[in-house]
PDB file of N, CA and C in Angstrom:
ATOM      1  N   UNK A   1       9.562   5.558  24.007  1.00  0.00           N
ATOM      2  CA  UNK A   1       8.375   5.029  23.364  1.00  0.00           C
ATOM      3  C   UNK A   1       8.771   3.795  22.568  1.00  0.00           C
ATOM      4  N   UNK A   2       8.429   2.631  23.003  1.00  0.00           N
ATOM      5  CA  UNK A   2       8.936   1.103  22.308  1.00  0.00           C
ATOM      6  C   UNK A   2       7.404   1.027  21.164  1.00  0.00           C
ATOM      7  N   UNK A   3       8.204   1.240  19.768  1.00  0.00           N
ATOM      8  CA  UNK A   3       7.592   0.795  18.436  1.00  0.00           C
ATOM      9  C   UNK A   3       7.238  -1.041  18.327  1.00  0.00           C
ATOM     10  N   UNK A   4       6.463  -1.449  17.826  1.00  0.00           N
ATOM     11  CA  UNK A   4       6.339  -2.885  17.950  1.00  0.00           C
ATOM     12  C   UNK A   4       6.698  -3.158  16.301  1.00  0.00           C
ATOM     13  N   UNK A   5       7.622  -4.497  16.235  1.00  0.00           N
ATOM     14  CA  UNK A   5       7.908  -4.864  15.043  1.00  0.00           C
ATOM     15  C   UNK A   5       6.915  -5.178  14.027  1.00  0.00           C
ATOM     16  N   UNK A   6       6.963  -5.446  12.976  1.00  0.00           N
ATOM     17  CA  UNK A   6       6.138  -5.850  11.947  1.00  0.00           C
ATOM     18  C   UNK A   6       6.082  -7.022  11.834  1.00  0.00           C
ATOM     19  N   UNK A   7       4.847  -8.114  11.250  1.00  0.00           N
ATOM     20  CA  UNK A   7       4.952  -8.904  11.166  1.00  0.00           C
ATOM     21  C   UNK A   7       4.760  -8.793   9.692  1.00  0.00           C
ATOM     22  N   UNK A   8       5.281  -9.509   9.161  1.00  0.00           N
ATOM     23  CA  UNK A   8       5.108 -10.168   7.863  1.00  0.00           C
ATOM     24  C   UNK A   8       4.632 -11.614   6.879  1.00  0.00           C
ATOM     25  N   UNK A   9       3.346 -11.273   6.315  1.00  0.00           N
ATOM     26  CA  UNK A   9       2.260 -12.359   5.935  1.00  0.00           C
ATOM     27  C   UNK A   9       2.728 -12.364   4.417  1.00  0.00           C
ATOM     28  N   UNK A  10       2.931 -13.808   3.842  1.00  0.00           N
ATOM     29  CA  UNK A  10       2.721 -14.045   2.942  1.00  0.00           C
ATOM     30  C   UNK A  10       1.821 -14.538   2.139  1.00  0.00           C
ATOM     31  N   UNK A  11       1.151 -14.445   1.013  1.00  0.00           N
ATOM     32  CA  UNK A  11      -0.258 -14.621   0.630  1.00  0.00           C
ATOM     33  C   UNK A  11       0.537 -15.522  -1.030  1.00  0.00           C
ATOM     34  N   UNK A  12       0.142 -16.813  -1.077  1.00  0.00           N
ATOM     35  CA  UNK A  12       0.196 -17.111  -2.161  1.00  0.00           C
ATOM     36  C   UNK A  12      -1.392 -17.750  -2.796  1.00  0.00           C
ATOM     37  N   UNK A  13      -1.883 -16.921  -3.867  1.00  0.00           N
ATOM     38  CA  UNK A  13      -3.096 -16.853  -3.907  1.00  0.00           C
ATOM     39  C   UNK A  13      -3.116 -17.688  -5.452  1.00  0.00           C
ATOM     40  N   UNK A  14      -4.521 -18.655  -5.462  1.00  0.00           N
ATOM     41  CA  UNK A  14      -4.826 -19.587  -6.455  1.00  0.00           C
ATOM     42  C   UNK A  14      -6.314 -19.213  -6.603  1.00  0.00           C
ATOM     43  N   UNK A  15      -6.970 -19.439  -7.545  1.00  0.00           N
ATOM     44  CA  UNK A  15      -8.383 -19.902  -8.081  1.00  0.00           C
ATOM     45  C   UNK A  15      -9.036 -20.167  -6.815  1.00  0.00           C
ATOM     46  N   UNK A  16      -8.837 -21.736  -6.171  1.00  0.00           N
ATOM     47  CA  UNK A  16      -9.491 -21.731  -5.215  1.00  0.00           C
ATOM     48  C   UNK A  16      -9.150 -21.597  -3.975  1.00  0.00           C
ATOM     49  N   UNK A  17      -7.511 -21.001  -3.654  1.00  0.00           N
ATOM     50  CA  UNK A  17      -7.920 -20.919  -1.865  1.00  0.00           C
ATOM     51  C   UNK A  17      -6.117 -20.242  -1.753  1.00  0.00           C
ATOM     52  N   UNK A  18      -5.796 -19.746  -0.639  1.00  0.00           N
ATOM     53  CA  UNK A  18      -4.476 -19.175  -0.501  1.00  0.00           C
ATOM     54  C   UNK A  18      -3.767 -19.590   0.639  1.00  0.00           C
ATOM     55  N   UNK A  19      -2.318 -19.819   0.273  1.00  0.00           N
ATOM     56  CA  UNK A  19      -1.591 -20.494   1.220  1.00  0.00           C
ATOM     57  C   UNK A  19      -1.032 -18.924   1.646  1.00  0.00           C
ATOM     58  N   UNK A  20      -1.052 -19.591   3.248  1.00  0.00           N
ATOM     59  CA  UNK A  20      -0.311 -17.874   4.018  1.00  0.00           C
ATOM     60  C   UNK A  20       0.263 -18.807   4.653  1.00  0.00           C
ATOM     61  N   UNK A  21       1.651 -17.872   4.922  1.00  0.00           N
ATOM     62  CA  UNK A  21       2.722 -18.064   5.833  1.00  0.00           C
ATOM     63  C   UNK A  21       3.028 -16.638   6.458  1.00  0.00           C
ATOM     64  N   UNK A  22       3.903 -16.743   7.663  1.00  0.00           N
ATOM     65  CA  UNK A  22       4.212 -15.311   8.440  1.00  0.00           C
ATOM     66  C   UNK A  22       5.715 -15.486   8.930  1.00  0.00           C
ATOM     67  N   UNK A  23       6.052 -14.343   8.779  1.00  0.00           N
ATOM     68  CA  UNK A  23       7.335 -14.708  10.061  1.00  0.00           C
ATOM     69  C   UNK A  23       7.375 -13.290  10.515  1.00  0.00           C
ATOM     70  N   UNK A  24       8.335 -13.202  11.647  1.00  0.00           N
ATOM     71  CA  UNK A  24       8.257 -11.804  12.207  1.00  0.00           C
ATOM     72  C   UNK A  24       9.646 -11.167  12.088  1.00  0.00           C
ATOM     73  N   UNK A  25       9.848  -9.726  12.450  1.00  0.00           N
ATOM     74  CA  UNK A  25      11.208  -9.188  11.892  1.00  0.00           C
ATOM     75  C   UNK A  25      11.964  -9.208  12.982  1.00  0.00           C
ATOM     76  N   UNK A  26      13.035 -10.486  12.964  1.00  0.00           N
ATOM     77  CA  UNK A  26      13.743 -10.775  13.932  1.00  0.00           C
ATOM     78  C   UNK A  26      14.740 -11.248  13.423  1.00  0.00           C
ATOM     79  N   UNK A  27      15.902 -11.434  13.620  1.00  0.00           N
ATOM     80  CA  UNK A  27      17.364 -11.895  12.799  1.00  0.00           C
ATOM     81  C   UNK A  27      17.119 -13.626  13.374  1.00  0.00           C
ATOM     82  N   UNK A  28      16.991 -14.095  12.194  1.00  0.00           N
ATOM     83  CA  UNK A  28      16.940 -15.719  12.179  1.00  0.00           C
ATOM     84  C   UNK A  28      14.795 -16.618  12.649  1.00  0.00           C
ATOM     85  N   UNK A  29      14.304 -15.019  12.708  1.00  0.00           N
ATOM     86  CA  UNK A  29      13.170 -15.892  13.080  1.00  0.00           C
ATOM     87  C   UNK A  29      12.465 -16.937  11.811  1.00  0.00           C
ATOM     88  N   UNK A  30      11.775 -17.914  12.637  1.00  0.00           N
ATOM     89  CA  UNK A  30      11.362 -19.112  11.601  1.00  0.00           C
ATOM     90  C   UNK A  30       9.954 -18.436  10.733  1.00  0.00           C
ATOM     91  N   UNK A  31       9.724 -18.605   9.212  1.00  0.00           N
ATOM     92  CA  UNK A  31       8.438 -18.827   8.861  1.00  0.00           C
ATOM     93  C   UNK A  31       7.860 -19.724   9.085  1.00  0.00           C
ATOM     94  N   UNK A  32       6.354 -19.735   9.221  1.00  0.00           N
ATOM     95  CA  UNK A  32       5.968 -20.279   9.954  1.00  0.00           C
ATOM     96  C   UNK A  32       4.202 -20.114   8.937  1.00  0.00           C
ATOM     97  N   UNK A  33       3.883 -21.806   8.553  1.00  0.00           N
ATOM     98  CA  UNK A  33       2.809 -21.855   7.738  1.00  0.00           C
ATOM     99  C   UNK A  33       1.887 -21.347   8.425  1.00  0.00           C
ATOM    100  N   UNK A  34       0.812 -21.180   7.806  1.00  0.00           N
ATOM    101  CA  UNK A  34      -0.470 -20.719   8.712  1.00  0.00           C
ATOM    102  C   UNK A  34      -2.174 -21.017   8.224  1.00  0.00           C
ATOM    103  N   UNK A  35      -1.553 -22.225   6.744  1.00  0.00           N
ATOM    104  CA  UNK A  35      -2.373 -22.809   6.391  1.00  0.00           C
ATOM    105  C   UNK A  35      -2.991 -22.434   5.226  1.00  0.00           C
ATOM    106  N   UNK A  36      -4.309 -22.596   5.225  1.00  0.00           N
ATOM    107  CA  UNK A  36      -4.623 -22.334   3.777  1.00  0.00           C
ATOM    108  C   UNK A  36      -6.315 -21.656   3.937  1.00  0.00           C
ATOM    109  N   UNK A  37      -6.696 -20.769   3.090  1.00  0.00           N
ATOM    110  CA  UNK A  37      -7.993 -19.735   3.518  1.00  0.00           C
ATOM    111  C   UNK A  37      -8.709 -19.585   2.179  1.00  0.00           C
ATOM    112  N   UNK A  38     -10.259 -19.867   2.048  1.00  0.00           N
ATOM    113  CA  UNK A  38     -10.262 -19.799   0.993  1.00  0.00           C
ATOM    114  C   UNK A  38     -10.544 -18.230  -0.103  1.00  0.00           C
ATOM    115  N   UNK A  39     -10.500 -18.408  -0.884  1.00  0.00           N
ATOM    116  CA  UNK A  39     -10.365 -16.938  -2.051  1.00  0.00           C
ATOM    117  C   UNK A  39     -11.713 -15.870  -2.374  1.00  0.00           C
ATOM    118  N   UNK A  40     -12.942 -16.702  -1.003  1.00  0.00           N
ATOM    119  CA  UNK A  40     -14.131 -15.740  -1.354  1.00  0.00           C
ATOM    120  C   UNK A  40     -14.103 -14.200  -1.075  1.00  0.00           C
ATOM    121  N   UNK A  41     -14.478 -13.486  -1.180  1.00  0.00           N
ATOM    122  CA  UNK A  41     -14.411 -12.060  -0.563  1.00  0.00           C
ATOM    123  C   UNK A  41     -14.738 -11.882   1.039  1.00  0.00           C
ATOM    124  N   UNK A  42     -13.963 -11.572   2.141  1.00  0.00           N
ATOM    125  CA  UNK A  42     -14.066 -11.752   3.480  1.00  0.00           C
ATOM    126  C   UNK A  42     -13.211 -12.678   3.825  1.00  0.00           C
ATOM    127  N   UNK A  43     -13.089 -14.188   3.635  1.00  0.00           N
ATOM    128  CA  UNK A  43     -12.656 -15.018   3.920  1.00  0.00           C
ATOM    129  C   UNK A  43     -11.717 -15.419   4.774  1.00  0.00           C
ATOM    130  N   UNK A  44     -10.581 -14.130   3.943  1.00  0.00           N
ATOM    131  CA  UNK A  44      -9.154 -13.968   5.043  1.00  0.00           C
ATOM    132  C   UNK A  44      -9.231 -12.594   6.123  1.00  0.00           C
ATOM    133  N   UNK A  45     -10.084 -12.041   6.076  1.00  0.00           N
ATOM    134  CA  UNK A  45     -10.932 -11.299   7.066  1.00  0.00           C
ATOM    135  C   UNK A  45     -10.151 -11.921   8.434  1.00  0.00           C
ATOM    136  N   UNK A  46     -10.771 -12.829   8.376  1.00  0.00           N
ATOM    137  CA  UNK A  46     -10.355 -13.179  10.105  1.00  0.00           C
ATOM    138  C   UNK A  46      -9.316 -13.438  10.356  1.00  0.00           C
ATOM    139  N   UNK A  47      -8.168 -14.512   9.666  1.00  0.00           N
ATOM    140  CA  UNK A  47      -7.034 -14.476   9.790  1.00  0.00           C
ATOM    141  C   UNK A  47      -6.609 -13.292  10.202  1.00  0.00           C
ATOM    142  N   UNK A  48      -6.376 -12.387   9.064  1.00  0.00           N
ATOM    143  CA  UNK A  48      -5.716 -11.039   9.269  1.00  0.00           C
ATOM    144  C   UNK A  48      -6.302 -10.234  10.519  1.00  0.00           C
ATOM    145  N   UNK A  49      -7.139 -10.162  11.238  1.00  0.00           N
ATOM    146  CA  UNK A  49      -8.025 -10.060  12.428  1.00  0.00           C
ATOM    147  C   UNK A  49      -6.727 -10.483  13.590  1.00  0.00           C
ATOM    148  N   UNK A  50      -6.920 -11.431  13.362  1.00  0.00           N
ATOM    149  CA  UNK A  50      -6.490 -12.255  14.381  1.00  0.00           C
ATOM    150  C   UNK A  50      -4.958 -11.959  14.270  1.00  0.00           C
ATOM    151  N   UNK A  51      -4.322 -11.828  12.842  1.00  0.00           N
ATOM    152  CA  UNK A  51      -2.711 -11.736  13.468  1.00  0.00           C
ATOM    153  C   UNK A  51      -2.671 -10.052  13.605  1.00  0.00           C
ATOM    154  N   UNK A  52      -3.528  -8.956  13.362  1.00  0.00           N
ATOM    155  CA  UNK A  52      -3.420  -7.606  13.512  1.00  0.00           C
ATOM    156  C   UNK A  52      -3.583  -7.642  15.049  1.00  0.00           C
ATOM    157  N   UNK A  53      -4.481  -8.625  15.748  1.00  0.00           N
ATOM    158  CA  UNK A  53      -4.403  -7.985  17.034  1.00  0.00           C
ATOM    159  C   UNK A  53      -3.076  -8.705  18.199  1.00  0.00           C
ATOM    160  N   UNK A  54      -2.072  -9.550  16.858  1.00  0.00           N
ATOM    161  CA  UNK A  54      -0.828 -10.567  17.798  1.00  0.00           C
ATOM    162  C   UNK A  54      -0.198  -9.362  17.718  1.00  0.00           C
ATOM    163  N   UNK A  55       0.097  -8.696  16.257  1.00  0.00           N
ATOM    164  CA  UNK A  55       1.301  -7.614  15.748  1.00  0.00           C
ATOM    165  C   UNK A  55       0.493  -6.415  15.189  1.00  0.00           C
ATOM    166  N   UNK A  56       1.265  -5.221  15.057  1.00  0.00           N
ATOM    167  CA  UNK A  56       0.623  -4.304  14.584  1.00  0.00           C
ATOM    168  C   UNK A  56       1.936  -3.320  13.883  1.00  0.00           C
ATOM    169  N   UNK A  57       2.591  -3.102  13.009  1.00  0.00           N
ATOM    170  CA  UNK A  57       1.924  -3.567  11.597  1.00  0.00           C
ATOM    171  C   UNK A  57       1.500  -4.656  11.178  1.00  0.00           C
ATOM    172  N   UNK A  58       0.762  -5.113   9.786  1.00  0.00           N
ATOM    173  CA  UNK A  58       0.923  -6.165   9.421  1.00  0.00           C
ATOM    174  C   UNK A  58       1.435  -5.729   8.004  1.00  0.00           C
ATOM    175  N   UNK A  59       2.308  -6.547   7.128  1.00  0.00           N
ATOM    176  CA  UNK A  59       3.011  -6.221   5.913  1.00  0.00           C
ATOM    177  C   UNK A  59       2.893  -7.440   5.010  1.00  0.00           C
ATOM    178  N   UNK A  60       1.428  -7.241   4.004  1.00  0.00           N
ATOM    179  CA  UNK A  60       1.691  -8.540   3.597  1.00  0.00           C
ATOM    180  C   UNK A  60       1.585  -8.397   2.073  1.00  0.00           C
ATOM    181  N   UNK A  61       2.458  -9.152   1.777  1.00  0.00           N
ATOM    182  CA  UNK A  61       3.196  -9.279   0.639  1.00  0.00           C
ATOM    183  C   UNK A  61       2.288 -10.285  -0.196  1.00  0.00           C
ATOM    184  N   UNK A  62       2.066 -10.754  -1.527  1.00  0.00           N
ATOM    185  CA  UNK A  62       1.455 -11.491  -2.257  1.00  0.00           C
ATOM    186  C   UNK A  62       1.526 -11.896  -3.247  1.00  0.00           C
ATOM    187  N   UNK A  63       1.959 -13.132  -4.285  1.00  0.00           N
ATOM    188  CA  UNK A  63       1.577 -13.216  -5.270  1.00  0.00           C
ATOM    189  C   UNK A  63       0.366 -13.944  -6.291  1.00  0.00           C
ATOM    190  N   UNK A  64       0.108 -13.339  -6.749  1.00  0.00           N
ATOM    191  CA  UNK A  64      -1.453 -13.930  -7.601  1.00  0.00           C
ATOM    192  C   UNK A  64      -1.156 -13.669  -8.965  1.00  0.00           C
ATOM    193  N   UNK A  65      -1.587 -14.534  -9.402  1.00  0.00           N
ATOM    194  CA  UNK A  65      -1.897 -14.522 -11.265  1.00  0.00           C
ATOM    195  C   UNK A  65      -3.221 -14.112 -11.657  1.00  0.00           C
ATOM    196  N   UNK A  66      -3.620 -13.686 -12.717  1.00  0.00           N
ATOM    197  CA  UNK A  66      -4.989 -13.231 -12.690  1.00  0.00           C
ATOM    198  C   UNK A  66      -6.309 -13.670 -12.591  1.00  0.00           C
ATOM    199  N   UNK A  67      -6.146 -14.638 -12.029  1.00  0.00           N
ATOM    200  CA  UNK A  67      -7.354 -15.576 -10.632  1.00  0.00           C
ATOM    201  C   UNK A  67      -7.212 -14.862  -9.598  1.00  0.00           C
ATOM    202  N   UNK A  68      -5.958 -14.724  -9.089  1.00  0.00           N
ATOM    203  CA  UNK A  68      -6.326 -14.230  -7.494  1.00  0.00           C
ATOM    204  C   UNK A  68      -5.782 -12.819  -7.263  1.00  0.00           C
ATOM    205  N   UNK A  69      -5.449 -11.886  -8.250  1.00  0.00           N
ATOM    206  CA  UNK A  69      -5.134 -10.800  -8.460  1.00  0.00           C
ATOM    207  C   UNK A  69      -6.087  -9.795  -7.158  1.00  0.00           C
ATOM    208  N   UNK A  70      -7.430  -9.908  -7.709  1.00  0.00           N
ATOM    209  CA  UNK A  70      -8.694  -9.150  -7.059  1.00  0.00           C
ATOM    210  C   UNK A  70      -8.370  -9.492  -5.501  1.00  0.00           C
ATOM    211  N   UNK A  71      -8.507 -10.848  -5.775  1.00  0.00           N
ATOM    212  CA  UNK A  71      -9.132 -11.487  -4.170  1.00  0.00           C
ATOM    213  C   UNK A  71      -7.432 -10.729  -3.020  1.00  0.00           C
ATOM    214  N   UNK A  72      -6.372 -10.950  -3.299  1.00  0.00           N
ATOM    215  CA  UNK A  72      -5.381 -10.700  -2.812  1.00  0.00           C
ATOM    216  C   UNK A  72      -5.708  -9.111  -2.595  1.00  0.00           C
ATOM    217  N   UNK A  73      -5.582  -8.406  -3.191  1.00  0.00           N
ATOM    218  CA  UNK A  73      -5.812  -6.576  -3.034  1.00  0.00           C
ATOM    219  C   UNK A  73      -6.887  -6.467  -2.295  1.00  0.00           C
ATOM    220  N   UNK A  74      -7.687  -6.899  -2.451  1.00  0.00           N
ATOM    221  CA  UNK A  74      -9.511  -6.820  -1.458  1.00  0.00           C
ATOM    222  C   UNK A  74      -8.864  -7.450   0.042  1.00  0.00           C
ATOM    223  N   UNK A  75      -8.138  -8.258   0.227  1.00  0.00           N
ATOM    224  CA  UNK A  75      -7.652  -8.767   1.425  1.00  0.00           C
ATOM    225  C   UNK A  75      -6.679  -7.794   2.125  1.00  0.00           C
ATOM    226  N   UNK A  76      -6.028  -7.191   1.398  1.00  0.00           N
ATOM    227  CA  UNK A  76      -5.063  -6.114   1.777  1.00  0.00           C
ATOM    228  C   UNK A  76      -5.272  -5.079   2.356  1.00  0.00           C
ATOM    229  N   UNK A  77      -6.987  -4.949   2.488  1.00  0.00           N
ATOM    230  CA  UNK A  77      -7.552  -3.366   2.552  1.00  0.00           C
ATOM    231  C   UNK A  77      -7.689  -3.349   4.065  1.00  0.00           C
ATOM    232  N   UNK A  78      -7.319  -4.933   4.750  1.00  0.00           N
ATOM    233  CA  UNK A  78      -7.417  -4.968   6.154  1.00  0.00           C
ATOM    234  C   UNK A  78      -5.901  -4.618   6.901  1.00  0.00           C
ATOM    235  N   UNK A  79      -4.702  -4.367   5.991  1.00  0.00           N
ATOM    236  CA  UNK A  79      -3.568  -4.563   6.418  1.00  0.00           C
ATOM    237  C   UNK A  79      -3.100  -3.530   6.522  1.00  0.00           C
ATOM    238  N   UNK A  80      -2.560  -2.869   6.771  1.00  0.00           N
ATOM    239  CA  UNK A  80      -1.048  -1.704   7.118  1.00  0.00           C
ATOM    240  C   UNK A  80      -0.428  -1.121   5.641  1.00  0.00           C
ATOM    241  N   UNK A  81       0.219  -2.311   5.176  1.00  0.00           N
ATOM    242  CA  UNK A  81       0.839  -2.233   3.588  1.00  0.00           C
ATOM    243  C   UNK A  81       0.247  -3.830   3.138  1.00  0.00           C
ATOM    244  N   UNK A  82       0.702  -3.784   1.450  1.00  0.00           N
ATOM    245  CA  UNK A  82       0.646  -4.320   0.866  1.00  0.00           C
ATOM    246  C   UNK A  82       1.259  -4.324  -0.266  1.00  0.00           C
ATOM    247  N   UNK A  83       1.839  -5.429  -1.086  1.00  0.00           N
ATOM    248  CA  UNK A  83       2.744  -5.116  -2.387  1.00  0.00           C
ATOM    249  C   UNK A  83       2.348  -6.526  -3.311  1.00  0.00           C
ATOM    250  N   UNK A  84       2.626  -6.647  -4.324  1.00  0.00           N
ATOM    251  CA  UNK A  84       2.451  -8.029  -5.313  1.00  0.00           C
ATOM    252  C   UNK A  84       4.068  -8.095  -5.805  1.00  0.00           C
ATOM    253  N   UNK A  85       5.029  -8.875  -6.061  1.00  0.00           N
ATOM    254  CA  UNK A  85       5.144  -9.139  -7.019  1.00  0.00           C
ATOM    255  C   UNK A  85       5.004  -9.254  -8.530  1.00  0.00           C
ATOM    256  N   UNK A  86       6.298  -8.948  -9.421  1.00  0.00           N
ATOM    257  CA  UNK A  86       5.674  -8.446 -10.954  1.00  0.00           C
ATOM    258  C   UNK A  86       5.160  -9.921 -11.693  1.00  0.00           C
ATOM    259  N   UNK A  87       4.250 -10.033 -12.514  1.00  0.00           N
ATOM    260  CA  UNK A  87       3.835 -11.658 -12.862  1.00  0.00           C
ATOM    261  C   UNK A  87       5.232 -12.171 -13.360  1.00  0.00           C
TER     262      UNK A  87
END
């Protein structure tokens, strides 16, 4: 039974909009930007859509200050795992 690797999303979340990057769990694979999404509720909905159906887990990691605290955890509820960073 072949398990499929995880991919891993990074979420750096601001006031108005969040930079994501990804890379996948491979010895030497590249991160790889993936642009910028903005911080409404849904928003990153589709992104995460779209890389859940490339990879499955998705593992995304985040940091936010208390602007994007909410918006980051509400985005997470589409993912596999999720973790923050301590401020």
């Amino acid at each position: 039974m072949s398990q499929s690797r995880p991919l891993y999303v990074g979420m750096d979340v601001h006031t108005e909009s969040m930079a994501v990057a990804a890379v996948a769990q491979a010895h030497g694979a590249e991160v790889v930007s993936l642009g910028t999404v903005g911080t409404r509720h849904g928003e990153s909905d589709k992104l995460l859509r779209q890389l859940r159906s490339k990879s499955t887990p998705l593992v995304v990691v985040y940091a936010a200050g208390p602007c994007g605290d909410g918006r980051a955890r509400s985005g997470n509820k589409a993912t596999s795992a999720g973790s923050s960073p301590p401020p």
